[in-house]
N, C-alpha and C. Protein backbone atom coordinates (compact mmCIF):
# COMPACT_ATOMS: atom_id res chain seq x y z
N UNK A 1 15.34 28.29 -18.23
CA UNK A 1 15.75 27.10 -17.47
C UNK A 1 14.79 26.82 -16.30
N UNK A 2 13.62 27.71 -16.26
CA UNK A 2 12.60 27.57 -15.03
C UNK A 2 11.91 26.09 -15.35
N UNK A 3 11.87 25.54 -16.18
CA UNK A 3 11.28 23.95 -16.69
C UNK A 3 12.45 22.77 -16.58
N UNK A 4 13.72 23.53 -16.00
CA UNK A 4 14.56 22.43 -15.84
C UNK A 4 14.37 20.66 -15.59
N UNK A 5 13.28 21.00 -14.70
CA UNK A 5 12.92 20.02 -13.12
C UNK A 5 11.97 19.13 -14.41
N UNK A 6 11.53 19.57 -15.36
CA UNK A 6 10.62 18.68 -16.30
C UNK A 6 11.49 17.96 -17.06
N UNK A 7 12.52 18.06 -16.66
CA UNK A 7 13.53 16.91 -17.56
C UNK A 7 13.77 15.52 -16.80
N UNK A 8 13.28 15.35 -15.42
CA UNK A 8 13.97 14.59 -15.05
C UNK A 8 12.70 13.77 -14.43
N UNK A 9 12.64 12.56 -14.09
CA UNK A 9 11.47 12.07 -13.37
C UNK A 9 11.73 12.36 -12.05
N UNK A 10 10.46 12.65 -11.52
CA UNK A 10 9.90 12.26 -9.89
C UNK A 10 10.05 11.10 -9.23
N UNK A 11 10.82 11.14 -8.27
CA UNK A 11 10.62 10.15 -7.29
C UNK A 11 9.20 9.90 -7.00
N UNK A 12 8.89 8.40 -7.16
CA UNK A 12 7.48 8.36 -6.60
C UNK A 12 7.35 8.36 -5.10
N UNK A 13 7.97 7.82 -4.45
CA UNK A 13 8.08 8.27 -2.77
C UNK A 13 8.15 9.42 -2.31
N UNK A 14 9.15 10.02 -3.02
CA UNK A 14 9.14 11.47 -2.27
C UNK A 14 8.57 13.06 -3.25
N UNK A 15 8.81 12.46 -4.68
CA UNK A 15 8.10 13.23 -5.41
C UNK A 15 7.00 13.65 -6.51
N UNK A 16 5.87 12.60 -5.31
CA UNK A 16 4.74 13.42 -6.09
C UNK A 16 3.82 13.47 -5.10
N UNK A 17 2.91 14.12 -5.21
CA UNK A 17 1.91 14.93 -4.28
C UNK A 17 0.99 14.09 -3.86
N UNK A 18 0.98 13.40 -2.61
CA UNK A 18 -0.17 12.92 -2.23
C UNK A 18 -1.65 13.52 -2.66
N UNK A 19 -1.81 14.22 -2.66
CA UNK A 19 -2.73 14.90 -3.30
C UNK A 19 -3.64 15.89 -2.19
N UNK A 20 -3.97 17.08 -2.29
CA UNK A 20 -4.77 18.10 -1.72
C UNK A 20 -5.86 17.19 -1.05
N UNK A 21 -6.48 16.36 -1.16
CA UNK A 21 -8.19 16.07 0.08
C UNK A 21 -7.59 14.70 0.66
N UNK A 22 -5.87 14.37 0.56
CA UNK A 22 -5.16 13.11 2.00
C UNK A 22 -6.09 13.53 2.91
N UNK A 23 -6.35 12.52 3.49
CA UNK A 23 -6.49 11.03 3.52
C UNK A 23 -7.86 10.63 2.28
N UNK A 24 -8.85 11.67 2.36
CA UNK A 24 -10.32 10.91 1.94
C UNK A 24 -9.83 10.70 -0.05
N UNK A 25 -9.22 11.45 -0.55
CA UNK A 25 -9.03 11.01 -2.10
C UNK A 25 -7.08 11.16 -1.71
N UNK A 26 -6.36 10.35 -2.66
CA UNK A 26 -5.29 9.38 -3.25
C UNK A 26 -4.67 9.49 -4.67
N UNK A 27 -3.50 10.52 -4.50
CA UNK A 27 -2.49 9.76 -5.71
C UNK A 27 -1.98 8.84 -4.97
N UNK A 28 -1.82 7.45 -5.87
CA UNK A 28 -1.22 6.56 -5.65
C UNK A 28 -0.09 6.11 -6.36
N UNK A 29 0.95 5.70 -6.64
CA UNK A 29 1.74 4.56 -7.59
C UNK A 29 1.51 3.48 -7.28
N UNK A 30 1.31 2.87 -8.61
CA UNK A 30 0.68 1.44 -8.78
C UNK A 30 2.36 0.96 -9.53
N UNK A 31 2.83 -0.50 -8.38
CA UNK A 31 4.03 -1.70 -8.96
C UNK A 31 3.46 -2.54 -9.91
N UNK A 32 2.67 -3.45 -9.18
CA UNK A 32 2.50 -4.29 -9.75
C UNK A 32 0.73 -4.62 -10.02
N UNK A 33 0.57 -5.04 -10.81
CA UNK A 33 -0.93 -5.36 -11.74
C UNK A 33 -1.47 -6.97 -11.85
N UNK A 34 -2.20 -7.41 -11.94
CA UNK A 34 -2.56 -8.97 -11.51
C UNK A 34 -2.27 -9.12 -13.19
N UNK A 35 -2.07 -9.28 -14.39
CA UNK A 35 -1.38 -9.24 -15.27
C UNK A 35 0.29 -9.72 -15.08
N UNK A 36 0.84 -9.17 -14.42
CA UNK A 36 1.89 -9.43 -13.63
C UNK A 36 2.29 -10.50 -12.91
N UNK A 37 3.50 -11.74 -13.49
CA UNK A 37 4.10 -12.35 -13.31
C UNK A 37 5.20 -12.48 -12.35
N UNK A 38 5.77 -11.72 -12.33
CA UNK A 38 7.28 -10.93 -11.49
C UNK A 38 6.36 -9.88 -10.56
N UNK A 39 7.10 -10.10 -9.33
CA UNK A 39 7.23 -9.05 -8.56
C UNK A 39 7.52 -7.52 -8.72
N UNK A 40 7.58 -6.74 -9.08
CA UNK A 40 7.94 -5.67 -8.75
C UNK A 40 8.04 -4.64 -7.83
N UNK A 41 9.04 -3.56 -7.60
CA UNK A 41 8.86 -2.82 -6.78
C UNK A 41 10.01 -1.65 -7.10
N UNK A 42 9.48 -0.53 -5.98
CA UNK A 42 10.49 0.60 -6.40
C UNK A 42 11.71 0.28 -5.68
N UNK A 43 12.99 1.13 -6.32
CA UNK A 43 13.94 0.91 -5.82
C UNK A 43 14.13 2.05 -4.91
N UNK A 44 14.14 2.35 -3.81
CA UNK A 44 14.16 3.46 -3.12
C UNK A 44 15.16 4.13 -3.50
N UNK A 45 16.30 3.82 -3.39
CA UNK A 45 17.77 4.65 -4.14
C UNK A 45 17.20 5.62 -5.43
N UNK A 46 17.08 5.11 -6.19
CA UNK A 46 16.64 5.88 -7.84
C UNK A 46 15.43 6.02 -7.54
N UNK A 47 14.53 5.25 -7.25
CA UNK A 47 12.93 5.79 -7.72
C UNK A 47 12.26 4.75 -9.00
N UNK A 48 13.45 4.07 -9.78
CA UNK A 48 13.16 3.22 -10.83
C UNK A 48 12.40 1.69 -10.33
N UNK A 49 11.56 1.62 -10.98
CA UNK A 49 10.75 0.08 -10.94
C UNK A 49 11.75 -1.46 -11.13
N UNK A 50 12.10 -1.56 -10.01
CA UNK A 50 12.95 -2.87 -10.38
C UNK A 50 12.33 -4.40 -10.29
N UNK A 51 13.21 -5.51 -10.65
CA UNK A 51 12.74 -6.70 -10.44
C UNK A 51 12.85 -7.04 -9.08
N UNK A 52 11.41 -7.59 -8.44
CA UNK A 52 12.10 -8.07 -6.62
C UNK A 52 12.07 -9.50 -7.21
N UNK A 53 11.39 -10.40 -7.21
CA UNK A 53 11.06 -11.69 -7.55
C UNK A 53 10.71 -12.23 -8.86
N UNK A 54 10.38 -12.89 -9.77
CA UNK A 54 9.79 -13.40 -9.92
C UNK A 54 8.69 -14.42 -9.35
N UNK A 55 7.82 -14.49 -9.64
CA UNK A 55 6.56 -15.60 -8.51
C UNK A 55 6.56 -17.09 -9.01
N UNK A 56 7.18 -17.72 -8.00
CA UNK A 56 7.64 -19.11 -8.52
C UNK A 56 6.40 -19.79 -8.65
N UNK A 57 5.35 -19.66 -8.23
CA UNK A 57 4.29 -20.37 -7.79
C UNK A 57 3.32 -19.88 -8.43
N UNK A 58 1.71 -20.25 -8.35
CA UNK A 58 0.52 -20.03 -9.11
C UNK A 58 -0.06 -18.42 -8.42
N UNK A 59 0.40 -17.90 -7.33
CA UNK A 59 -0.02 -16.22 -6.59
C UNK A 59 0.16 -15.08 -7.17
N UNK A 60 -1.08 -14.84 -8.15
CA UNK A 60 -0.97 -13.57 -9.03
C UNK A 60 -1.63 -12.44 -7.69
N UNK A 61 -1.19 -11.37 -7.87
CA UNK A 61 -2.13 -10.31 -7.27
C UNK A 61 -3.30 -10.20 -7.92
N UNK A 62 -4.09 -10.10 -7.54
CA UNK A 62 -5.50 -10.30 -7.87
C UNK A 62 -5.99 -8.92 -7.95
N UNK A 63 -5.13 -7.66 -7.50
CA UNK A 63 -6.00 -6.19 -7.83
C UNK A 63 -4.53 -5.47 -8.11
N UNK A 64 -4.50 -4.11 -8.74
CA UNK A 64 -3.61 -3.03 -9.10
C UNK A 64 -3.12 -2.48 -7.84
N UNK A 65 -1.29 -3.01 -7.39
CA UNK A 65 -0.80 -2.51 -5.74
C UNK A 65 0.03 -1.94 -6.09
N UNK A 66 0.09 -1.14 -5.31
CA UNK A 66 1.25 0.10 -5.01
C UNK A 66 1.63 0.61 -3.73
N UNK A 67 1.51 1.53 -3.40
CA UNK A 67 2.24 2.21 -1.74
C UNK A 67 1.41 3.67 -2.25
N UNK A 68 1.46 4.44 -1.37
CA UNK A 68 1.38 5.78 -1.16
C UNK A 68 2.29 6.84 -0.94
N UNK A 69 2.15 7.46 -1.74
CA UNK A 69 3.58 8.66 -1.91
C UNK A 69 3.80 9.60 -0.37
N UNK A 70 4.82 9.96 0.06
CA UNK A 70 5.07 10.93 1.64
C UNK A 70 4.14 10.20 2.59
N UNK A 71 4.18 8.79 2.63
CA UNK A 71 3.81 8.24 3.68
C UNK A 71 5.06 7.22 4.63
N UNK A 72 5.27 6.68 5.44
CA UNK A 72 6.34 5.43 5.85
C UNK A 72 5.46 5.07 7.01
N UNK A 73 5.86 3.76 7.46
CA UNK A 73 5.55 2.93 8.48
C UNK A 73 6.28 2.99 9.42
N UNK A 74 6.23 4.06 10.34
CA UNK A 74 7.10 4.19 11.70
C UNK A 74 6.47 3.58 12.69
N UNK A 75 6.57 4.89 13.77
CA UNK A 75 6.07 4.53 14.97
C UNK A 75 4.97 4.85 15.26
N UNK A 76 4.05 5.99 14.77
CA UNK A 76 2.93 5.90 14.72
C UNK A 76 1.83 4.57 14.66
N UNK A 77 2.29 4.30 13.14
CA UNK A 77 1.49 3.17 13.01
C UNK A 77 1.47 1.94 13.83
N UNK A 78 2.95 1.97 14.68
CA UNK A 78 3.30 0.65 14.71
C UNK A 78 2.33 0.49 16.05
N UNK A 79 2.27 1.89 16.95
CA UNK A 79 1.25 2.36 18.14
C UNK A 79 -0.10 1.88 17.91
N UNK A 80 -0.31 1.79 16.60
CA UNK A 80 -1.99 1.52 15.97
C UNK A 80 -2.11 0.11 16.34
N UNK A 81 -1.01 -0.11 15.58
CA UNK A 81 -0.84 -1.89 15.82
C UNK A 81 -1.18 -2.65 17.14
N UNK A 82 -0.41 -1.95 17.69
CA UNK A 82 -0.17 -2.68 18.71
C UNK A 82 -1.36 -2.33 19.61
N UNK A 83 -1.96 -1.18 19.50
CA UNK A 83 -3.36 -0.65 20.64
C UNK A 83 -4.10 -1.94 20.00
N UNK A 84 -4.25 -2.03 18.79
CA UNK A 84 -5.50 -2.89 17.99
C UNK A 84 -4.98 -4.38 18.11
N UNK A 85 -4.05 -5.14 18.64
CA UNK A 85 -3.47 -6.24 18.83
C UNK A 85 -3.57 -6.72 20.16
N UNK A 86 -2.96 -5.52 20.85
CA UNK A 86 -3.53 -5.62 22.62
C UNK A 86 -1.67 -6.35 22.87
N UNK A 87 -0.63 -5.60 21.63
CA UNK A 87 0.81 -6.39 21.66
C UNK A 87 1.38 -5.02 22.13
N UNK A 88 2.66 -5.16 21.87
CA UNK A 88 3.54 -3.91 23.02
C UNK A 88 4.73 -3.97 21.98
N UNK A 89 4.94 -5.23 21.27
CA UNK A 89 6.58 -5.49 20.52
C UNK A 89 6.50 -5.20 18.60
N UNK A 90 5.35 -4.68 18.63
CA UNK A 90 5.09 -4.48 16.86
C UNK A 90 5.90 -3.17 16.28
N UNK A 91 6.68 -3.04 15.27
CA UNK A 91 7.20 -1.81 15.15
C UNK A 91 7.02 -1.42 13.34
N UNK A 92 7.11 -0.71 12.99
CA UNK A 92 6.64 -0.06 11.68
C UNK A 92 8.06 -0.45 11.21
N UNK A 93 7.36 -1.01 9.53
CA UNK A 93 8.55 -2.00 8.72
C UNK A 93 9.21 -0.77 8.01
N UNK A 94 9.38 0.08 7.83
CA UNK A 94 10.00 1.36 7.38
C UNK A 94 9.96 1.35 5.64
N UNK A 95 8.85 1.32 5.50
CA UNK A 95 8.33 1.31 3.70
C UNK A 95 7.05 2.28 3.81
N UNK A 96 6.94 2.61 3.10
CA UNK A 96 6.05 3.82 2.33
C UNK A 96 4.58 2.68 2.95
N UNK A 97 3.25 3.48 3.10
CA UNK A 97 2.15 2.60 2.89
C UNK A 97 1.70 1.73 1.90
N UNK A 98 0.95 0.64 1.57
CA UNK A 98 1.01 -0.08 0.98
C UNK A 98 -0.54 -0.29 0.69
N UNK A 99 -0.85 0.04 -0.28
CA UNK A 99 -2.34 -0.15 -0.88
C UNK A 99 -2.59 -0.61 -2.12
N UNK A 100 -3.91 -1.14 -2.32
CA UNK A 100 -4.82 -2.28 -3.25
C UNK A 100 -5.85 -1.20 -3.95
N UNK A 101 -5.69 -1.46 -5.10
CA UNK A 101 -6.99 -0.87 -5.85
C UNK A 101 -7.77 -1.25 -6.46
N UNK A 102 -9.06 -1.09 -6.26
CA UNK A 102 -10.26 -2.15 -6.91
C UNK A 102 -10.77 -1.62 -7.91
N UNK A 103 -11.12 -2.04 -8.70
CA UNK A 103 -11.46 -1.65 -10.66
C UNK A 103 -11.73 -2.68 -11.11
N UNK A 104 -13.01 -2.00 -12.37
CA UNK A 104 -12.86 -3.08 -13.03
C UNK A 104 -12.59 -3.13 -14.61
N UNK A 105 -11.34 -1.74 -14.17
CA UNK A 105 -10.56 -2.03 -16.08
C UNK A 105 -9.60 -3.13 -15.67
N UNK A 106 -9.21 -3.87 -16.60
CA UNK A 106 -8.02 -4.13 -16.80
C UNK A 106 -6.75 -3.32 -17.30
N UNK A 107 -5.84 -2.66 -16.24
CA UNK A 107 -4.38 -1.96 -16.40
C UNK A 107 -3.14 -2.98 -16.37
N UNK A 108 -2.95 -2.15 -17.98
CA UNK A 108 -2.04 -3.50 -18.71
C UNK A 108 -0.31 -3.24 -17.76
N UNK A 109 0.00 -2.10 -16.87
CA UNK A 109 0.81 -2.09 -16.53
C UNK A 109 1.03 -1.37 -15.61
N UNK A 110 2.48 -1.32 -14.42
CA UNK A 110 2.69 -0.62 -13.42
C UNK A 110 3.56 0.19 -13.63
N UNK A 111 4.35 1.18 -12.64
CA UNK A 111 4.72 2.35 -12.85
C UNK A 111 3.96 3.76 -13.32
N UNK A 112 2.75 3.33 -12.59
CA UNK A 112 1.61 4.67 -13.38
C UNK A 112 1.01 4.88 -12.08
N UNK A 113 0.72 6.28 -11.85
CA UNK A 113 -0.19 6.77 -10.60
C UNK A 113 -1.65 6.59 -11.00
N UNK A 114 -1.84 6.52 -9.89
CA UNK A 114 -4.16 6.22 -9.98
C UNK A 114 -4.62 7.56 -8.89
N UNK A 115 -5.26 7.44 -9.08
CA UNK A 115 -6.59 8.84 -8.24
C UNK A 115 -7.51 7.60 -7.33
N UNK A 116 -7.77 7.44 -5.94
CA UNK A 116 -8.41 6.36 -5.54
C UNK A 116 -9.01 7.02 -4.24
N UNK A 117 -9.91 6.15 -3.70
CA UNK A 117 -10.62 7.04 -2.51
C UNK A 117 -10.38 5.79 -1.45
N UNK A 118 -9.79 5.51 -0.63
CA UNK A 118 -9.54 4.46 0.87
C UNK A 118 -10.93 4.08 1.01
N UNK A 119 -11.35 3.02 1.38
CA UNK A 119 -12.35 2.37 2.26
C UNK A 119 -12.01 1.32 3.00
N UNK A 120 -10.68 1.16 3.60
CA UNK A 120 -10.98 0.19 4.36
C UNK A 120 -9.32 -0.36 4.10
N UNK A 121 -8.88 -1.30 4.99
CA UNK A 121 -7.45 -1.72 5.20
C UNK A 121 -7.60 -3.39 5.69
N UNK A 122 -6.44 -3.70 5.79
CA UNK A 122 -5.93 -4.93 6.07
C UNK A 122 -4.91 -4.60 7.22
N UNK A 123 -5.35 -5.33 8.45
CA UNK A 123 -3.55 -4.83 9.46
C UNK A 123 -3.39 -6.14 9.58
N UNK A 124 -2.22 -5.97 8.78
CA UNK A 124 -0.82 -7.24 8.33
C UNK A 124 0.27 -6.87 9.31
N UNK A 125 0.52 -7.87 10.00
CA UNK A 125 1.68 -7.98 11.01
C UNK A 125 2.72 -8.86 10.27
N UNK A 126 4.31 -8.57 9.78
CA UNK A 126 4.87 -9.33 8.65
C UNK A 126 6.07 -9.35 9.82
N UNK A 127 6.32 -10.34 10.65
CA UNK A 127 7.74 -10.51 11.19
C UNK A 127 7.42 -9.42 12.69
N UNK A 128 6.57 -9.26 13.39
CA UNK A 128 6.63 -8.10 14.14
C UNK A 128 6.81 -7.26 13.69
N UNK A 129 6.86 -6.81 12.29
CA UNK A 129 6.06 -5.10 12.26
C UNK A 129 4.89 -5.38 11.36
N UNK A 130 4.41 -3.78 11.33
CA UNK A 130 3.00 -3.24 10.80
C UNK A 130 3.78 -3.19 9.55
N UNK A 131 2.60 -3.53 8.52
CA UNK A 131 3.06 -3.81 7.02
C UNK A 131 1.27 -3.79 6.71
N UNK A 132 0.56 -2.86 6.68
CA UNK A 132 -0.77 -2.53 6.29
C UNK A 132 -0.97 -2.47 5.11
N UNK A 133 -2.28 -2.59 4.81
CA UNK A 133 -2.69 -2.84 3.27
C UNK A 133 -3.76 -2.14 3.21
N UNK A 134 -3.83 -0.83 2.41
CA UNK A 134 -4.70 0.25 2.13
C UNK A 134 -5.74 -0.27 0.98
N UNK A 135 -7.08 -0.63 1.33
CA UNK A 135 -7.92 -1.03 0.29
C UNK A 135 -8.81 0.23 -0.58
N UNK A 136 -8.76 0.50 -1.56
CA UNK A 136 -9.36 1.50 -1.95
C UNK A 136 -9.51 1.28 -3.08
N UNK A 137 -11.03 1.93 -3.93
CA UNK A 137 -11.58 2.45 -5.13
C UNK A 137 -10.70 3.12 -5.96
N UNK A 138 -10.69 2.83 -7.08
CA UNK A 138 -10.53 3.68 -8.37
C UNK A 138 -11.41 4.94 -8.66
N UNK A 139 -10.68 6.22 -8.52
CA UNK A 139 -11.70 7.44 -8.55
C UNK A 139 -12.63 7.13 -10.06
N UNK A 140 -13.94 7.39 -9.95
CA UNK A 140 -15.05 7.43 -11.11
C UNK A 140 -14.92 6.28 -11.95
N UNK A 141 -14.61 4.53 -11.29
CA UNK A 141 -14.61 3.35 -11.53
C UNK A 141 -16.28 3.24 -11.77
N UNK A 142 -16.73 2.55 -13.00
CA UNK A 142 -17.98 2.50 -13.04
C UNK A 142 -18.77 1.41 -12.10
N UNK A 143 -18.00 0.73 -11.40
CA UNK A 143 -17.86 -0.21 -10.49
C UNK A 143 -18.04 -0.42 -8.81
N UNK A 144 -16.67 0.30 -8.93
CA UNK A 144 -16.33 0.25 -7.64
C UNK A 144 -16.37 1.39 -6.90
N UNK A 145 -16.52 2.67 -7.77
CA UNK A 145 -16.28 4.00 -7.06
C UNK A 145 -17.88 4.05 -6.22
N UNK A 146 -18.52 3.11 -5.98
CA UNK A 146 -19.97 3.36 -5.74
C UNK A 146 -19.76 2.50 -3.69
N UNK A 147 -18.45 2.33 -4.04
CA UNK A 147 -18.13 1.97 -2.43
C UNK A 147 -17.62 2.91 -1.60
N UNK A 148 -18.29 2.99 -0.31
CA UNK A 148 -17.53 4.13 0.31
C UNK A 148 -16.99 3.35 1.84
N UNK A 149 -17.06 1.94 2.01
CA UNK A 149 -16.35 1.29 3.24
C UNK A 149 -16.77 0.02 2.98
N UNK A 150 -15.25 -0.73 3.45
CA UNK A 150 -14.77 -1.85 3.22
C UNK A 150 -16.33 -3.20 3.21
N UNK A 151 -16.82 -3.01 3.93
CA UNK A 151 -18.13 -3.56 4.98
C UNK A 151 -19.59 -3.69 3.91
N UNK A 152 -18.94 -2.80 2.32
CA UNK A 152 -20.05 -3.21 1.36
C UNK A 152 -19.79 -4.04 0.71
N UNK A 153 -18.26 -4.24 0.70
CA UNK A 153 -17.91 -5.36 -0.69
C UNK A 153 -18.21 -6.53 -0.52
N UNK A 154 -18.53 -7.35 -1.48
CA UNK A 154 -18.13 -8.71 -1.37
C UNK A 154 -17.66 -9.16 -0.70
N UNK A 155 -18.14 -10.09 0.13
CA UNK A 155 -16.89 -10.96 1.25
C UNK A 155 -15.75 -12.09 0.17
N UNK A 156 -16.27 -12.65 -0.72
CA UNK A 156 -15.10 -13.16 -1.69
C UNK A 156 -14.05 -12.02 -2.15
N UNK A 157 -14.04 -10.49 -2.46
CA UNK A 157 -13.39 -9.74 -2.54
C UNK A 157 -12.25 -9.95 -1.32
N UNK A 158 -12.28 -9.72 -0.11
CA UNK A 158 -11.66 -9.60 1.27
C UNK A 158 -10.84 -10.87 1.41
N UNK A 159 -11.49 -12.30 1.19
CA UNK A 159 -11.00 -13.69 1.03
C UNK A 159 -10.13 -13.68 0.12
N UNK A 160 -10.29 -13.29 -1.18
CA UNK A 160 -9.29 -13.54 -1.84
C UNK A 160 -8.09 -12.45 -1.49
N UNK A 161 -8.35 -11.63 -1.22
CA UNK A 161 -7.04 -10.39 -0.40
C UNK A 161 -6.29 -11.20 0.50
N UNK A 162 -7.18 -11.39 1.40
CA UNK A 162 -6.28 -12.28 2.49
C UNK A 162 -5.68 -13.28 1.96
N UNK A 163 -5.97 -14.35 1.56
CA UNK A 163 -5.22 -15.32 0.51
C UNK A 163 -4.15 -14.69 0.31
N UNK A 164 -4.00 -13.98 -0.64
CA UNK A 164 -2.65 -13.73 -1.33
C UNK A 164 -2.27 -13.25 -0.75
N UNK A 165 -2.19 -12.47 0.53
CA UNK A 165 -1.26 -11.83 1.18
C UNK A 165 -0.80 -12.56 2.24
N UNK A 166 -1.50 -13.58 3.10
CA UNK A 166 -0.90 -14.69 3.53
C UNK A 166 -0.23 -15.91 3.19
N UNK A 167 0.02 -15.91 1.73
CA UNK A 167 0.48 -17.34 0.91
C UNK A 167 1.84 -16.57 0.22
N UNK A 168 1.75 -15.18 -0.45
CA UNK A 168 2.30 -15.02 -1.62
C UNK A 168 3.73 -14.85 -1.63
N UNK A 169 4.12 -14.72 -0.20
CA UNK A 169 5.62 -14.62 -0.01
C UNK A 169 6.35 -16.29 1.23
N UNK A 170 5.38 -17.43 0.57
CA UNK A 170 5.37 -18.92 0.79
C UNK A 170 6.31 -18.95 0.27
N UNK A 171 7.67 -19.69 0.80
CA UNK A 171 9.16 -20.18 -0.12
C UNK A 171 8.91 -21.75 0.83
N UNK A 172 9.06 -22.87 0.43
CA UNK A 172 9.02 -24.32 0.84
C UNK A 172 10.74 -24.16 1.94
N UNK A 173 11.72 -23.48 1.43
CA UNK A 173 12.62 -23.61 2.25
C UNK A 173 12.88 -22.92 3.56
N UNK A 174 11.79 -21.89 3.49
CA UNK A 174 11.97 -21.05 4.75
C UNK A 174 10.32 -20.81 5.37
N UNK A 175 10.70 -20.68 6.26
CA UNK A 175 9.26 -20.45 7.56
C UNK A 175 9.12 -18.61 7.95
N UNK A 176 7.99 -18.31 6.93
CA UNK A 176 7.72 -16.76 7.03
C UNK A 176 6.55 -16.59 8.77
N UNK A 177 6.91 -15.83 9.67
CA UNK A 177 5.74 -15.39 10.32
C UNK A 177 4.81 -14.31 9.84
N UNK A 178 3.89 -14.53 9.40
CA UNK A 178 2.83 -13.31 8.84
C UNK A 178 1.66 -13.99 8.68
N UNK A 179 1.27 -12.79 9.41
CA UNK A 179 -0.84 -12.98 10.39
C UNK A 179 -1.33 -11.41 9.60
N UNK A 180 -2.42 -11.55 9.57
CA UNK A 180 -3.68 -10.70 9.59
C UNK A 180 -4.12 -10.62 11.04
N UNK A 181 -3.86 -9.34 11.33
CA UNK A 181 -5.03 -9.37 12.28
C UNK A 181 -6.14 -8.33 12.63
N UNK A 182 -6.49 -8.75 11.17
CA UNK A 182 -7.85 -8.00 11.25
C UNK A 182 -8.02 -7.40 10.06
N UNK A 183 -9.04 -6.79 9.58
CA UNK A 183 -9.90 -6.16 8.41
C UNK A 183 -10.68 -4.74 8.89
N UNK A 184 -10.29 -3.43 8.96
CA UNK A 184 -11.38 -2.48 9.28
C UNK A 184 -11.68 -1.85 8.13
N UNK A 185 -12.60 -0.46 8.27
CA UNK A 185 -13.55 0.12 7.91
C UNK A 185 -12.67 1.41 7.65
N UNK A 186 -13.24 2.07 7.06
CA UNK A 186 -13.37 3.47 6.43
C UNK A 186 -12.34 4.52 7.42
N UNK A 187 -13.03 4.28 8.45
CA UNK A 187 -12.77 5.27 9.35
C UNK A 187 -10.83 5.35 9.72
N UNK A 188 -11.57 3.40 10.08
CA UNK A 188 -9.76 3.27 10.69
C UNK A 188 -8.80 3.47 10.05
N UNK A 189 -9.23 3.16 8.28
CA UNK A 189 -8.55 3.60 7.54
C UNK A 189 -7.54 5.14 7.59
N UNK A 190 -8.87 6.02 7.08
CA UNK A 190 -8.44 7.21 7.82
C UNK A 190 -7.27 7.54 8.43
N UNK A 191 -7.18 6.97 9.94
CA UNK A 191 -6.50 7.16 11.01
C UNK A 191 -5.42 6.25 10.69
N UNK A 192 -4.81 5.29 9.96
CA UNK A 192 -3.90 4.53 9.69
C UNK A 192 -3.19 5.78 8.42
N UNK A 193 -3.31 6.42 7.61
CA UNK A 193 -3.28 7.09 6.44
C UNK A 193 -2.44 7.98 7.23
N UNK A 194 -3.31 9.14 8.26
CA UNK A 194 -2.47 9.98 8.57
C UNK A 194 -1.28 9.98 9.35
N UNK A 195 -1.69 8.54 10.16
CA UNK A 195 -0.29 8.15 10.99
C UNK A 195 0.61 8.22 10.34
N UNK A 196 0.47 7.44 8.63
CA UNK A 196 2.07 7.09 8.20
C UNK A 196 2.31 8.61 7.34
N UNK A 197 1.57 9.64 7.30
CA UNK A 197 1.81 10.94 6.76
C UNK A 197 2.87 11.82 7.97
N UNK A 198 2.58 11.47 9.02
CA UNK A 198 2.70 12.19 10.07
C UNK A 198 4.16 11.26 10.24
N UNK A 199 4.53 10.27 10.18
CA UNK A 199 5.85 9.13 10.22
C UNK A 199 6.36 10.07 9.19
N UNK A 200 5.80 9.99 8.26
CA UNK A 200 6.50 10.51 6.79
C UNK A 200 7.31 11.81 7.27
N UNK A 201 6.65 12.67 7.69
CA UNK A 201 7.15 14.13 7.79
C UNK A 201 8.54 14.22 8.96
N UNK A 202 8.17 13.31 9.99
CA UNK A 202 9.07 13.10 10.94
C UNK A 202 10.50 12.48 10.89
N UNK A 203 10.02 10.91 10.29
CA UNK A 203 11.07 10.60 9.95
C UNK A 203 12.20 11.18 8.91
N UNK A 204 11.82 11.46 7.64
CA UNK A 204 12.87 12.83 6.94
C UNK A 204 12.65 13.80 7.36
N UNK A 205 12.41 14.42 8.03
CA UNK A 205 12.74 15.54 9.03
C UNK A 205 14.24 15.15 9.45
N UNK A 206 14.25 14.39 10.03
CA UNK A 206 15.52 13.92 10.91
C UNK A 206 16.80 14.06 10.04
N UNK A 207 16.39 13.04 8.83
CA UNK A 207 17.23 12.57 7.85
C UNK A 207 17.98 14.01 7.39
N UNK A 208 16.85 14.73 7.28
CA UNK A 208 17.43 15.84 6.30
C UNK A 208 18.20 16.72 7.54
N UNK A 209 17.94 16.75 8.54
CA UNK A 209 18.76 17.63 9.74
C UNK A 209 20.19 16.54 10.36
């Protein structure tokens, strides 16, 4: 009965291994795929891939997104935010990190982990909190793995990111507040990664005491 635990799936939030070299290499879970019509996302309760939306409109994701496993958006990050804003009222949206993966297979679907290396982020302010966007390579992408910070890619790469992440949650009946403010590098990356590792450990810490 020592293989019990192989009967049952892993939580992708809480059970699977960020991986041994966090922050610089990435298991990830990948939701949703630019293939992808409907929204998706995990259900935190179960762990199962549910429907959030359908996308009423023409805003496909344009790269393979997911979150990062034993990470959340507390107060750490929200500190990042706000040093890099020069604001005082930003607070961490309490979701796992949230990252983009660049490739150039086409992956016909989500609910699958990737191996990826960070170069670089998006700090998305969604309603007054931090709601960041982890940009990173596909490990041994014949492509893209040849990037090691945000600052080589394509500037149409970055444009079209921003796009969809400022349009894609557009409803005609309601008025969303959500800014970018700002695009960094490698490094900051980094230091955004371990914040929400370090949220991660803290905040269920609590939970579980």
């Amino acid at each position: 009965m020592n293989n019990l635990h192989l009967r049952f799936k892993s939580h992708p939030w809480h059970g699977v291994n960020i991986g041994e070299k966090a922050p610089e290499i990435l298991t990830v879970y990948i939701e949703v795929v630019p293939l992808d019509t409907i929204k998706y996302e995990v259900d935190k309760a179960s762990g199962y891939l549910k429907i959030d939306r359908p996308q009423k409109y023409s805003n496909v994701i344009p790269v393979p997104y997911g979150f990062v496993p034993q990470t959340f958006c507390g107060d750490r990050l929200a500190a990042i935010a706000n040093e890099k804003t020069l604001r005082d009222d930003i607070v961490g949206d309490g979701d796992p990190l949230d990252i983009c993966v660049l490739t150039e297979k086409s992956i016909p679907h989500g609910d699958i982990l990737a191996i990826v290396k960070p170069i670089g982020g998006i700090r998305m302010i969604d309603g007054g909190e931090a709601d960041d966007k982890i940009i990173a390579v596909l490990k041994d992408d014949m492509v893209y793995s040849e990037y090691n910070d945000i600052s080589e890619l394509p500037i149409g790469i970055i444009t079209r990111l921003r796009h969809y992440f400022l349009t894609y949650k557009d409803i005609p009946e309601q008025t969303r507040n959500t800014s970018i403010a700002g695009v960094y590098g490698h490094a900051d990356a980094m230091e955004v990664i371990r914040a929400t590792m370090e949220d991660y450990k803290d905040y269920f810490k609590k939970l579980k005491k």
